[in-house]
C-alpha atoms as a PDB file:
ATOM      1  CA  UNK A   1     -21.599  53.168  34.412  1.00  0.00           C
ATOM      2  CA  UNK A   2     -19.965  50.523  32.983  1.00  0.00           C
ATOM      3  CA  UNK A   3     -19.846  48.911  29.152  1.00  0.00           C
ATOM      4  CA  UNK A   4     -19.159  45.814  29.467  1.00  0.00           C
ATOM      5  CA  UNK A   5     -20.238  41.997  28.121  1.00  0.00           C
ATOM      6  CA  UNK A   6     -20.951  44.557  25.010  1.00  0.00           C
ATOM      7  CA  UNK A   7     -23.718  45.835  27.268  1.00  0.00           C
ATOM      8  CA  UNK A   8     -24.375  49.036  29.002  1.00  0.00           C
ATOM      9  CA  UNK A   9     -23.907  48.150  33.484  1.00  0.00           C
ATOM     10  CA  UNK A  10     -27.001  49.157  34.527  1.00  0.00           C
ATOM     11  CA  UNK A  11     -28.923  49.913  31.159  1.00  0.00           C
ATOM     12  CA  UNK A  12     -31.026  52.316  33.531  1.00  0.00           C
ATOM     13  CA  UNK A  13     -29.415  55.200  35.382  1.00  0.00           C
ATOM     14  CA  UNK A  14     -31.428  57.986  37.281  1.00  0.00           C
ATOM     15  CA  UNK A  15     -29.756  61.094  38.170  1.00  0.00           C
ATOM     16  CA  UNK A  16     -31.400  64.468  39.345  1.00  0.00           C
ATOM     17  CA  UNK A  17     -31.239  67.873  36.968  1.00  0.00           C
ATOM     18  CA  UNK A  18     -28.061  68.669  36.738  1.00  0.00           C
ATOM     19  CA  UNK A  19     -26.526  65.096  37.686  1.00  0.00           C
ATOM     20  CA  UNK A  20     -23.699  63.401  35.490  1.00  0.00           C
ATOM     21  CA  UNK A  21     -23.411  59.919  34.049  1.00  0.00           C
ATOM     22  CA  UNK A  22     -19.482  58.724  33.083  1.00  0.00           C
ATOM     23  CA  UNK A  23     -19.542  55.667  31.052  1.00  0.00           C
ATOM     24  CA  UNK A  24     -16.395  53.591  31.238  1.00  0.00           C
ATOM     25  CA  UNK A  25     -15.841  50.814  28.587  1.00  0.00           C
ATOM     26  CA  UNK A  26     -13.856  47.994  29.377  1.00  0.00           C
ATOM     27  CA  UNK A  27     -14.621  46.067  26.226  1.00  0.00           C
ATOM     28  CA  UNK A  28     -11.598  45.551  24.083  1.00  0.00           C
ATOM     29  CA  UNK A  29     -13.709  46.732  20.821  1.00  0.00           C
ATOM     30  CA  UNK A  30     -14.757  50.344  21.099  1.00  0.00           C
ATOM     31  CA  UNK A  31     -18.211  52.069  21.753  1.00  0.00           C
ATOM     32  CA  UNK A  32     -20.545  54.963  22.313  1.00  0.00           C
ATOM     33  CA  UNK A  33     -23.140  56.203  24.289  1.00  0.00           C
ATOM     34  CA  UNK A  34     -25.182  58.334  21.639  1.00  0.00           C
ATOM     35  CA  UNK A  35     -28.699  59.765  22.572  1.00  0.00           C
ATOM     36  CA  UNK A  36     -30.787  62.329  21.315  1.00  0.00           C
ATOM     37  CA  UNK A  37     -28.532  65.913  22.036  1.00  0.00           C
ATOM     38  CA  UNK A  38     -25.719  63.296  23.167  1.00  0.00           C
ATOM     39  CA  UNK A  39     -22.611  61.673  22.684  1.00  0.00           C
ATOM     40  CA  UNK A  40     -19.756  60.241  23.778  1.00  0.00           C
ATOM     41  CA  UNK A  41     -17.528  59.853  20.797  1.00  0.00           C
ATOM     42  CA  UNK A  42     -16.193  55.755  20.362  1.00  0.00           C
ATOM     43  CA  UNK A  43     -14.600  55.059  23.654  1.00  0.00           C
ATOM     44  CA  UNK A  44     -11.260  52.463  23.446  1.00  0.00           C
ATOM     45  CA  UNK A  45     -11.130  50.196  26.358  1.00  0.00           C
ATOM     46  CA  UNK A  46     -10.314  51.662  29.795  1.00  0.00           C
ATOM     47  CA  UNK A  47     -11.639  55.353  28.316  1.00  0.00           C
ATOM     48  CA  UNK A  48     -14.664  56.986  30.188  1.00  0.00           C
ATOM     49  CA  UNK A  49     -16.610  60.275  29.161  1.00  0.00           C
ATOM     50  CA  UNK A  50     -19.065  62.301  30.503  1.00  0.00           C
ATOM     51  CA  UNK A  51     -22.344  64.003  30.045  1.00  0.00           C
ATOM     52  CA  UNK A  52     -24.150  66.188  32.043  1.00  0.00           C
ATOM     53  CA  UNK A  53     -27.971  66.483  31.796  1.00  0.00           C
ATOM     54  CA  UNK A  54     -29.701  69.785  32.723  1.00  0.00           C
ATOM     55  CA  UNK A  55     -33.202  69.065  31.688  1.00  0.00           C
ATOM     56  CA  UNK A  56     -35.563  66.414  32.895  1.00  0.00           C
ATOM     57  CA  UNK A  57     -36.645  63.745  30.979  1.00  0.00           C
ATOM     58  CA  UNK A  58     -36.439  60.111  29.845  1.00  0.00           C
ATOM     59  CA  UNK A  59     -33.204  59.688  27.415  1.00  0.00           C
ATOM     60  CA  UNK A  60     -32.506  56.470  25.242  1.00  0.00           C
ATOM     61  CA  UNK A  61     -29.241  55.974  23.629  1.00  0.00           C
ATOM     62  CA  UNK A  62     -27.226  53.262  22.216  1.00  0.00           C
ATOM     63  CA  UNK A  63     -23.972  52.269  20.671  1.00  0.00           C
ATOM     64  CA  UNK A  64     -23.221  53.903  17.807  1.00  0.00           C
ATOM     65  CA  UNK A  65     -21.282  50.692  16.084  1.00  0.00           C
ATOM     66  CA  UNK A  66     -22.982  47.910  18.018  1.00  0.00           C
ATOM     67  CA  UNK A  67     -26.707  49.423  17.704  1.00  0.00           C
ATOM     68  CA  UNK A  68     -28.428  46.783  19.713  1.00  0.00           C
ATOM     69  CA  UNK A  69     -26.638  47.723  22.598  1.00  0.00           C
ATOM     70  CA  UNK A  70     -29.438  49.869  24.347  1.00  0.00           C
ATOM     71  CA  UNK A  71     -29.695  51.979  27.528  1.00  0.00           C
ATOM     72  CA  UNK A  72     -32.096  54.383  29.465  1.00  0.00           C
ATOM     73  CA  UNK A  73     -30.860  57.461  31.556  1.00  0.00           C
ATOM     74  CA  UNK A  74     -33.902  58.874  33.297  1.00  0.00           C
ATOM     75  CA  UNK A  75     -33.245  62.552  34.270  1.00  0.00           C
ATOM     76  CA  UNK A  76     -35.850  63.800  37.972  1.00  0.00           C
ATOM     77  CA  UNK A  77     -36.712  67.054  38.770  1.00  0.00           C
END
C-alpha cells in the first residue's frame, strides 16, 4: 500500500489471518502507519515496513505526525 498525496493508497486493505500489509511512502515528508498493537515507526520517502496480522478484526490507524491521515485494514477469518 502506498502513502502518497499525504494519503494512505487504498485507505481500506483486506487481508486473511495471517496476511501482511507493507506500506511504502513516497511522500517527501515522513509518516506512519500506527494502529492499536501497531506501528510502523516514521517512514522517509521510498522506505516501506511491514506488519503482519494474526487475529481477525477491523484495525484503524493513522499517521502518527499528520493525524488526519486515516486508514482501515480489515483482517477475515
Amino acid at each position: 500500500m502506498d502513502i502518497s498525496g499525504f494519503a494512505f493508497v487504498a485507505a481500506e486493505v483486506r487481508v486473511r489471518v495471517g496476511g501482511t500489509v507493507t506500506w511504502t511512502n513516497r511522500d517527501p515528508a515522513q509518516h506512519s502507519a500506527t494502529g492499536n498493537g501497531f506501528n510502523t515507526g516514521l517512514l522517509p520517502q521510498g522506505q516501506s515496513a511491514s506488519i503482519t496480522f494474526n487475529t481477525p478484526g477491523t484495525y484503524q490507524y493513522q499517521c502518527s505526525p499528520h493525524p488526519s491521515m486515516r486508514g482501515t485494514v480489515i483482517v477475515e477469518p
